[in-house]
PDB file of N, CA and C in Angstrom:
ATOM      1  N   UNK A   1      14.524   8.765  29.552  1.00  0.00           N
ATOM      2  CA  UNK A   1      14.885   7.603  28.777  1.00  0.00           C
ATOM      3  C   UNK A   1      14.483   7.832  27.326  1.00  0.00           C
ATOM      4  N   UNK A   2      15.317   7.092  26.155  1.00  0.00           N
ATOM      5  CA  UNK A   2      15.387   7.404  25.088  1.00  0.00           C
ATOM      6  C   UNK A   2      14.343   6.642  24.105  1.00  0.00           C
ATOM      7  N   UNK A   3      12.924   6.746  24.042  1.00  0.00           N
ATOM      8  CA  UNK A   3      12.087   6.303  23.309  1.00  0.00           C
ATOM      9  C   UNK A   3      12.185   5.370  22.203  1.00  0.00           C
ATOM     10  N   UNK A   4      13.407   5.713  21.221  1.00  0.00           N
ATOM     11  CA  UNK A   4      14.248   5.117  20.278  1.00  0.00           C
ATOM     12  C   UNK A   4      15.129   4.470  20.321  1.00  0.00           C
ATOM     13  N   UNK A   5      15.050   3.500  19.713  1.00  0.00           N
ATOM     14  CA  UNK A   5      16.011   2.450  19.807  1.00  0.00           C
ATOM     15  C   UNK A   5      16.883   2.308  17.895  1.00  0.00           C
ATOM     16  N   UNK A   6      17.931   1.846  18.088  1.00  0.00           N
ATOM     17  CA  UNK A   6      18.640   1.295  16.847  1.00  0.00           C
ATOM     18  C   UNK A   6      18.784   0.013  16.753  1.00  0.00           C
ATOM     19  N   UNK A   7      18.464  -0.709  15.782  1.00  0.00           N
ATOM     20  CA  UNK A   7      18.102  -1.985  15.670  1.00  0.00           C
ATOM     21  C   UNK A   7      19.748  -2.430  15.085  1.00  0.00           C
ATOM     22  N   UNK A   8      19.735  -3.356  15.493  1.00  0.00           N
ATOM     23  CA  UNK A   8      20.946  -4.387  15.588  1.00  0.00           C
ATOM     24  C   UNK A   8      21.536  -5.227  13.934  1.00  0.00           C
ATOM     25  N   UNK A   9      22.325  -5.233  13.467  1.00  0.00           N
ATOM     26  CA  UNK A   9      22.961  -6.087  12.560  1.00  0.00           C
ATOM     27  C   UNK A   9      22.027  -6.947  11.816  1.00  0.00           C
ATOM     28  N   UNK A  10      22.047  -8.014  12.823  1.00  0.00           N
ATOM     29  CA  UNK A  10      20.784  -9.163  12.746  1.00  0.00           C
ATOM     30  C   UNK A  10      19.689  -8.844  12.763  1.00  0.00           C
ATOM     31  N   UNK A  11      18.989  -7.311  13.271  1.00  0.00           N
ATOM     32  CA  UNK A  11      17.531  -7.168  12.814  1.00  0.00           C
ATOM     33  C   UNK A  11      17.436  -6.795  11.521  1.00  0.00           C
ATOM     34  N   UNK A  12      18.500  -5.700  11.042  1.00  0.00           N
ATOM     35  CA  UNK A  12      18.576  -5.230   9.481  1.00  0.00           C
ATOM     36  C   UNK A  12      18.370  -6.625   8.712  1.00  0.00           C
ATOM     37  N   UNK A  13      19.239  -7.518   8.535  1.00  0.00           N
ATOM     38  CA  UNK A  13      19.690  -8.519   7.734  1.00  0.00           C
ATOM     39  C   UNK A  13      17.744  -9.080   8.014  1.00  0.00           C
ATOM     40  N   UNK A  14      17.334  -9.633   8.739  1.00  0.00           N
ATOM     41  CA  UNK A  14      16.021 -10.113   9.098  1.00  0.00           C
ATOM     42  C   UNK A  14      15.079  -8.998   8.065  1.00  0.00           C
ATOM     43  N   UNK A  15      15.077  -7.821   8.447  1.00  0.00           N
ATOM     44  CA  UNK A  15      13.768  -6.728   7.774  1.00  0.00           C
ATOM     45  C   UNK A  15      14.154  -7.011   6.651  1.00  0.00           C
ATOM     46  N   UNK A  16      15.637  -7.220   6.095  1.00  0.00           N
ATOM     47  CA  UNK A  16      16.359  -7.011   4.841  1.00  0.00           C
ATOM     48  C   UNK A  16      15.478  -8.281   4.272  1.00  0.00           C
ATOM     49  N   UNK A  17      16.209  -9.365   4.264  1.00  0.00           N
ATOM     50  CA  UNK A  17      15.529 -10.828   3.981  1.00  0.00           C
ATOM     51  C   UNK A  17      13.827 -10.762   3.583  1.00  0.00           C
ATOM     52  N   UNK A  18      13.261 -10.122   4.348  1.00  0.00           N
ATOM     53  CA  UNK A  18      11.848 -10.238   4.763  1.00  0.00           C
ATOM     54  C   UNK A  18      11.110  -9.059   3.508  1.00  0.00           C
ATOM     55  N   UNK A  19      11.858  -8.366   3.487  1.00  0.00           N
ATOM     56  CA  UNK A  19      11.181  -7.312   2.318  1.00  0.00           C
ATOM     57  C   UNK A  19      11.695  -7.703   0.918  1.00  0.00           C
ATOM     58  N   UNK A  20      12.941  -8.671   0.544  1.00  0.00           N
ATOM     59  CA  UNK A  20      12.865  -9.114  -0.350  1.00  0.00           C
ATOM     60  C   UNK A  20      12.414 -10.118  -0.570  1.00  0.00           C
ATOM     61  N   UNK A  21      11.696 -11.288   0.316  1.00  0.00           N
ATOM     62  CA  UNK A  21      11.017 -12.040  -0.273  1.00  0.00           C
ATOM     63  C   UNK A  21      10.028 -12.230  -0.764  1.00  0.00           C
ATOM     64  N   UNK A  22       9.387 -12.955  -1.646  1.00  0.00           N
ATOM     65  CA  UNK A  22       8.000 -13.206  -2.283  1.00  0.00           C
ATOM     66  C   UNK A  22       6.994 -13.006  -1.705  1.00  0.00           C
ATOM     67  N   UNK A  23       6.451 -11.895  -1.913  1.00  0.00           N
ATOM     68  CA  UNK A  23       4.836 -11.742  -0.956  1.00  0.00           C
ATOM     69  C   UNK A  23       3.729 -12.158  -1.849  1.00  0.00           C
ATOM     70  N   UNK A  24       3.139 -13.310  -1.571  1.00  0.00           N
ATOM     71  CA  UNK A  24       1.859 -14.030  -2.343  1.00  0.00           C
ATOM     72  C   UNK A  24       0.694 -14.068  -1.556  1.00  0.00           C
ATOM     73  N   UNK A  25      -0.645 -14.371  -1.779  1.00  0.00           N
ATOM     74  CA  UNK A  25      -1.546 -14.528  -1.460  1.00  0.00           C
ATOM     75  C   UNK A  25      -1.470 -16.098  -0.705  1.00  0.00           C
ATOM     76  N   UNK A  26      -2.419 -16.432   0.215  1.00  0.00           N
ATOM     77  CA  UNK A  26      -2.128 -17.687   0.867  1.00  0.00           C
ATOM     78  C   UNK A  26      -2.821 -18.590  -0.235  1.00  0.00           C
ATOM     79  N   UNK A  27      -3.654 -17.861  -0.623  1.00  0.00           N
ATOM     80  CA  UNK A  27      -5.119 -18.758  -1.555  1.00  0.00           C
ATOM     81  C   UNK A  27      -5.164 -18.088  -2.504  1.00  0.00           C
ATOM     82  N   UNK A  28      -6.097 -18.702  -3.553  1.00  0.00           N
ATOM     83  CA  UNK A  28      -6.921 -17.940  -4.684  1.00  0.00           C
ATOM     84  C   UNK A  28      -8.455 -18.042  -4.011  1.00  0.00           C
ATOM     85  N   UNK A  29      -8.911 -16.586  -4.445  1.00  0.00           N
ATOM     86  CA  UNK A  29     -10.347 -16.484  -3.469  1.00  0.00           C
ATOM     87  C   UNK A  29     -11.433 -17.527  -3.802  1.00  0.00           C
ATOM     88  N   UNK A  30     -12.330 -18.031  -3.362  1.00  0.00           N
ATOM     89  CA  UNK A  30     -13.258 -18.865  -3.698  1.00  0.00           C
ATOM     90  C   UNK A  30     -14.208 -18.429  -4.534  1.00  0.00           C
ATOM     91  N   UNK A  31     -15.071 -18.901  -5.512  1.00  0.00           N
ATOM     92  CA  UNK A  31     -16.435 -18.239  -6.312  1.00  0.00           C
ATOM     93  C   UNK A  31     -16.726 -17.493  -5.493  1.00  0.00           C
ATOM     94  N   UNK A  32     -17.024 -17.894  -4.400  1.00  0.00           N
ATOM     95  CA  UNK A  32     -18.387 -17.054  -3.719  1.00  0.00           C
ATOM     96  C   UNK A  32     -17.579 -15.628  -3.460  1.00  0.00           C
ATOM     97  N   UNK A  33     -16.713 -15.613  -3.097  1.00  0.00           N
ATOM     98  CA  UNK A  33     -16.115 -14.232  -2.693  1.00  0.00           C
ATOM     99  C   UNK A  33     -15.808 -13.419  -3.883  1.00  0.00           C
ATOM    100  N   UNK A  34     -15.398 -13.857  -5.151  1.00  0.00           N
ATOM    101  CA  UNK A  34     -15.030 -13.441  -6.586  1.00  0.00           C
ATOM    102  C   UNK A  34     -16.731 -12.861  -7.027  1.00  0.00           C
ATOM    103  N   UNK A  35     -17.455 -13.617  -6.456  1.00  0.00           N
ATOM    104  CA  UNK A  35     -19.075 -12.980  -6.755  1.00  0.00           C
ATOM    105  C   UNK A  35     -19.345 -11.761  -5.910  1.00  0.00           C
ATOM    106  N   UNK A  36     -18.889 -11.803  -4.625  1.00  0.00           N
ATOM    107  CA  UNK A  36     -19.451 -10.759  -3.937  1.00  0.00           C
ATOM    108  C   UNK A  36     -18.431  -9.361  -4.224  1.00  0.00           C
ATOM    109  N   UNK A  37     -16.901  -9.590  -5.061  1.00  0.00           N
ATOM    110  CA  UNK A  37     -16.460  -8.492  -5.179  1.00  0.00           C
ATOM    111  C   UNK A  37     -16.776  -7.796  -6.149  1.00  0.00           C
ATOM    112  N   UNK A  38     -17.639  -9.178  -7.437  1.00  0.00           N
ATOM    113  CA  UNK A  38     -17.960  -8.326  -9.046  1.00  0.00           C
ATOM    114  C   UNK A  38     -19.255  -7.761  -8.437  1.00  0.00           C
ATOM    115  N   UNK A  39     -19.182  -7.867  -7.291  1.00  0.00           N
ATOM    116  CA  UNK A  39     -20.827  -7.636  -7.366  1.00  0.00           C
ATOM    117  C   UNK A  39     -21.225  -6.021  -6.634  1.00  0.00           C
ATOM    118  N   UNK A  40     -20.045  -5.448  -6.242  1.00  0.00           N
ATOM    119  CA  UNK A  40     -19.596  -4.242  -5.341  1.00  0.00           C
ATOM    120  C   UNK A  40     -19.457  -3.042  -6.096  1.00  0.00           C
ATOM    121  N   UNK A  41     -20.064  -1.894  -5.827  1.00  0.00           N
ATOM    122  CA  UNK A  41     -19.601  -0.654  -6.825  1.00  0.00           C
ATOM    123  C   UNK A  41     -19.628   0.175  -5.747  1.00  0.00           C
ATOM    124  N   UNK A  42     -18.655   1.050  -6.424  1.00  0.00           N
ATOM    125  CA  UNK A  42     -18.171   1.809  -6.015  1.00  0.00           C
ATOM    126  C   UNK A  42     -19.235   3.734  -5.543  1.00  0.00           C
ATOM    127  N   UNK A  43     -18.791   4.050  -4.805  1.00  0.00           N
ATOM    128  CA  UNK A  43     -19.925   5.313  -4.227  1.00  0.00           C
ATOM    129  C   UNK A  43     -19.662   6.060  -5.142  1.00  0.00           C
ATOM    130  N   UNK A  44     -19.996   7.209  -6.445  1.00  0.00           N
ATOM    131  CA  UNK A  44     -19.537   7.793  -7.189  1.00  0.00           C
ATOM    132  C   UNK A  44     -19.315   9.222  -6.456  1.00  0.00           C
ATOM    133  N   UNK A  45     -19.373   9.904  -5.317  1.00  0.00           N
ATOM    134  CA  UNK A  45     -18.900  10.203  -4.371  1.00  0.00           C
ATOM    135  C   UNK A  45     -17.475  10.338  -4.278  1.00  0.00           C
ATOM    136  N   UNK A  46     -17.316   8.770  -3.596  1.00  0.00           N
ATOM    137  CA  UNK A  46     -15.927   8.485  -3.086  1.00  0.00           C
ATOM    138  C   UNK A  46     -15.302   8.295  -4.335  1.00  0.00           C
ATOM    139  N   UNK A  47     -15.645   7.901  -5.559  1.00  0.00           N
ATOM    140  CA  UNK A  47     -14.441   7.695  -6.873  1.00  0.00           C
ATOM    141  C   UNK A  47     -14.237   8.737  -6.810  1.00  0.00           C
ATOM    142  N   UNK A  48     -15.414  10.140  -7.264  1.00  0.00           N
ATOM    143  CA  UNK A  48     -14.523  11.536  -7.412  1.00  0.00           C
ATOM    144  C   UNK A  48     -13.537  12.369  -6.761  1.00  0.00           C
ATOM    145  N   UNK A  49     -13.683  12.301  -5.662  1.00  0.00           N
ATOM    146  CA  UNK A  49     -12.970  12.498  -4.359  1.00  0.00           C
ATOM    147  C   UNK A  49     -11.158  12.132  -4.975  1.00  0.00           C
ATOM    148  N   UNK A  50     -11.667  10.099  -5.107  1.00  0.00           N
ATOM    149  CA  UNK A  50      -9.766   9.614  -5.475  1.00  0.00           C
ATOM    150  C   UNK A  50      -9.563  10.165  -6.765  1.00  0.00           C
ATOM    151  N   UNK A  51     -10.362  10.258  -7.396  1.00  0.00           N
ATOM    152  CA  UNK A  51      -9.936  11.158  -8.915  1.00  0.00           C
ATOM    153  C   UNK A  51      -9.084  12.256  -8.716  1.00  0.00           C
ATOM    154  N   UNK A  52      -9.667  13.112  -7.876  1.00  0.00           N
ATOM    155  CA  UNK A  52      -9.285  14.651  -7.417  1.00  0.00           C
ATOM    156  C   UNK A  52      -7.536  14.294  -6.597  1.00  0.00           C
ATOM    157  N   UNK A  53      -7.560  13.531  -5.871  1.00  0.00           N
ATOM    158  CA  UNK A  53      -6.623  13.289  -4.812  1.00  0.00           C
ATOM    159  C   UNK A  53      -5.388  12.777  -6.246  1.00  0.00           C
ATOM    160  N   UNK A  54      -5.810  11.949  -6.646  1.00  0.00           N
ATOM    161  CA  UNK A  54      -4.934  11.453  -8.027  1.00  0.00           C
ATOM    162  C   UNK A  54      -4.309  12.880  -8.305  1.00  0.00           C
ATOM    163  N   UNK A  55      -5.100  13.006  -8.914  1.00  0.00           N
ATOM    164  CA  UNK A  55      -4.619  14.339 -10.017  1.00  0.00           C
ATOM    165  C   UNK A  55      -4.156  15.082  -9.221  1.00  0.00           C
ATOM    166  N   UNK A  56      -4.457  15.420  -8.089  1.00  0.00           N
ATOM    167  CA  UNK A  56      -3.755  16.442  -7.075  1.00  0.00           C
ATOM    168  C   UNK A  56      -2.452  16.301  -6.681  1.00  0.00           C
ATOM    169  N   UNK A  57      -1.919  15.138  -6.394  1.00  0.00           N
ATOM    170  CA  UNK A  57      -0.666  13.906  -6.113  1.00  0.00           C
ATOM    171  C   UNK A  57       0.074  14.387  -7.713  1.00  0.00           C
ATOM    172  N   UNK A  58      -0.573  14.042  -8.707  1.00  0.00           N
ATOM    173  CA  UNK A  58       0.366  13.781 -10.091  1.00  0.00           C
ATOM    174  C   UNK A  58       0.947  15.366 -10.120  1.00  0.00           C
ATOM    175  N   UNK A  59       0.187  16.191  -9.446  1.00  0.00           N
ATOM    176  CA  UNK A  59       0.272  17.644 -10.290  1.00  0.00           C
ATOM    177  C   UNK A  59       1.599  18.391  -9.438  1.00  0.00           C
ATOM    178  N   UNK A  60       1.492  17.887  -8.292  1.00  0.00           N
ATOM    179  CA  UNK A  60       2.189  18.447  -6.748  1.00  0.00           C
ATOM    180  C   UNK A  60       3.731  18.992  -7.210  1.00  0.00           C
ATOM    181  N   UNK A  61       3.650  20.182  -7.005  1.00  0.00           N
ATOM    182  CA  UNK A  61       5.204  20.890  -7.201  1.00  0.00           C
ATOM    183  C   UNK A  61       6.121  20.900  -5.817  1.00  0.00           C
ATOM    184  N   UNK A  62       7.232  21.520  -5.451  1.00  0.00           N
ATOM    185  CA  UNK A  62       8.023  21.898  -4.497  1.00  0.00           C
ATOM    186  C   UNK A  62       8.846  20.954  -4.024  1.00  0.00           C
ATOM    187  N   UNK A  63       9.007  21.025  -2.696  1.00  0.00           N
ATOM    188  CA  UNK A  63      10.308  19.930  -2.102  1.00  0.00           C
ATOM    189  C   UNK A  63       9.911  18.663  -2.090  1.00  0.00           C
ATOM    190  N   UNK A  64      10.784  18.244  -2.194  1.00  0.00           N
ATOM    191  CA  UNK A  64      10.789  16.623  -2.213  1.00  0.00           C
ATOM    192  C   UNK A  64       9.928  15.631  -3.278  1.00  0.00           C
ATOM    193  N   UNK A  65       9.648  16.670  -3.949  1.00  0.00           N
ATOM    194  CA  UNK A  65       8.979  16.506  -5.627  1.00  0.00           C
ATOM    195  C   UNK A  65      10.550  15.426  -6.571  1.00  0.00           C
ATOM    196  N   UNK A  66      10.189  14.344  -7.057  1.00  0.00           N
ATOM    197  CA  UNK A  66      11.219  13.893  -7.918  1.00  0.00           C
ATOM    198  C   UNK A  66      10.589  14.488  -9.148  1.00  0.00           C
ATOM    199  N   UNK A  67      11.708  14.589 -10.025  1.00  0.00           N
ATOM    200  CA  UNK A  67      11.752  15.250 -11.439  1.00  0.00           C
ATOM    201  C   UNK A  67      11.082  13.860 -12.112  1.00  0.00           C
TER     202      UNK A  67
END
């Protein structure tokens, strides 16, 4: 049996609908949570790491590379 399926007319039009609409937040966060995120730093570790991964991503040659 065939693992894969092709989705139907009406599911496209549905995913379709659904990815163009407005994706918002339900809320604006409360103080207390706006405190506990200014209040968070980062591992200087793990920044260098996404630094490296960045620059590694920006630099990337070969297939499926857009110009």
């Amino acid at each position: 049996m065939d693992d894969q399926t092709k989705p139907d007319e009406a599911t496209r039009d549905a995913e379709r609908r659904e990815a163009e609409a407005a994706h918002e937040s339900d809320r604006e966060p409360t103080a207390d949570e706006e405190a506990v995120a200014d209040g968070l730093e980062v591992d200087p570790e793990t920044a260098k790491k996404y630094k490296e991964m960045a620059e590694r991503g920006a630099e990337q040659k070969g297939e499926g590379r857009l110009p």
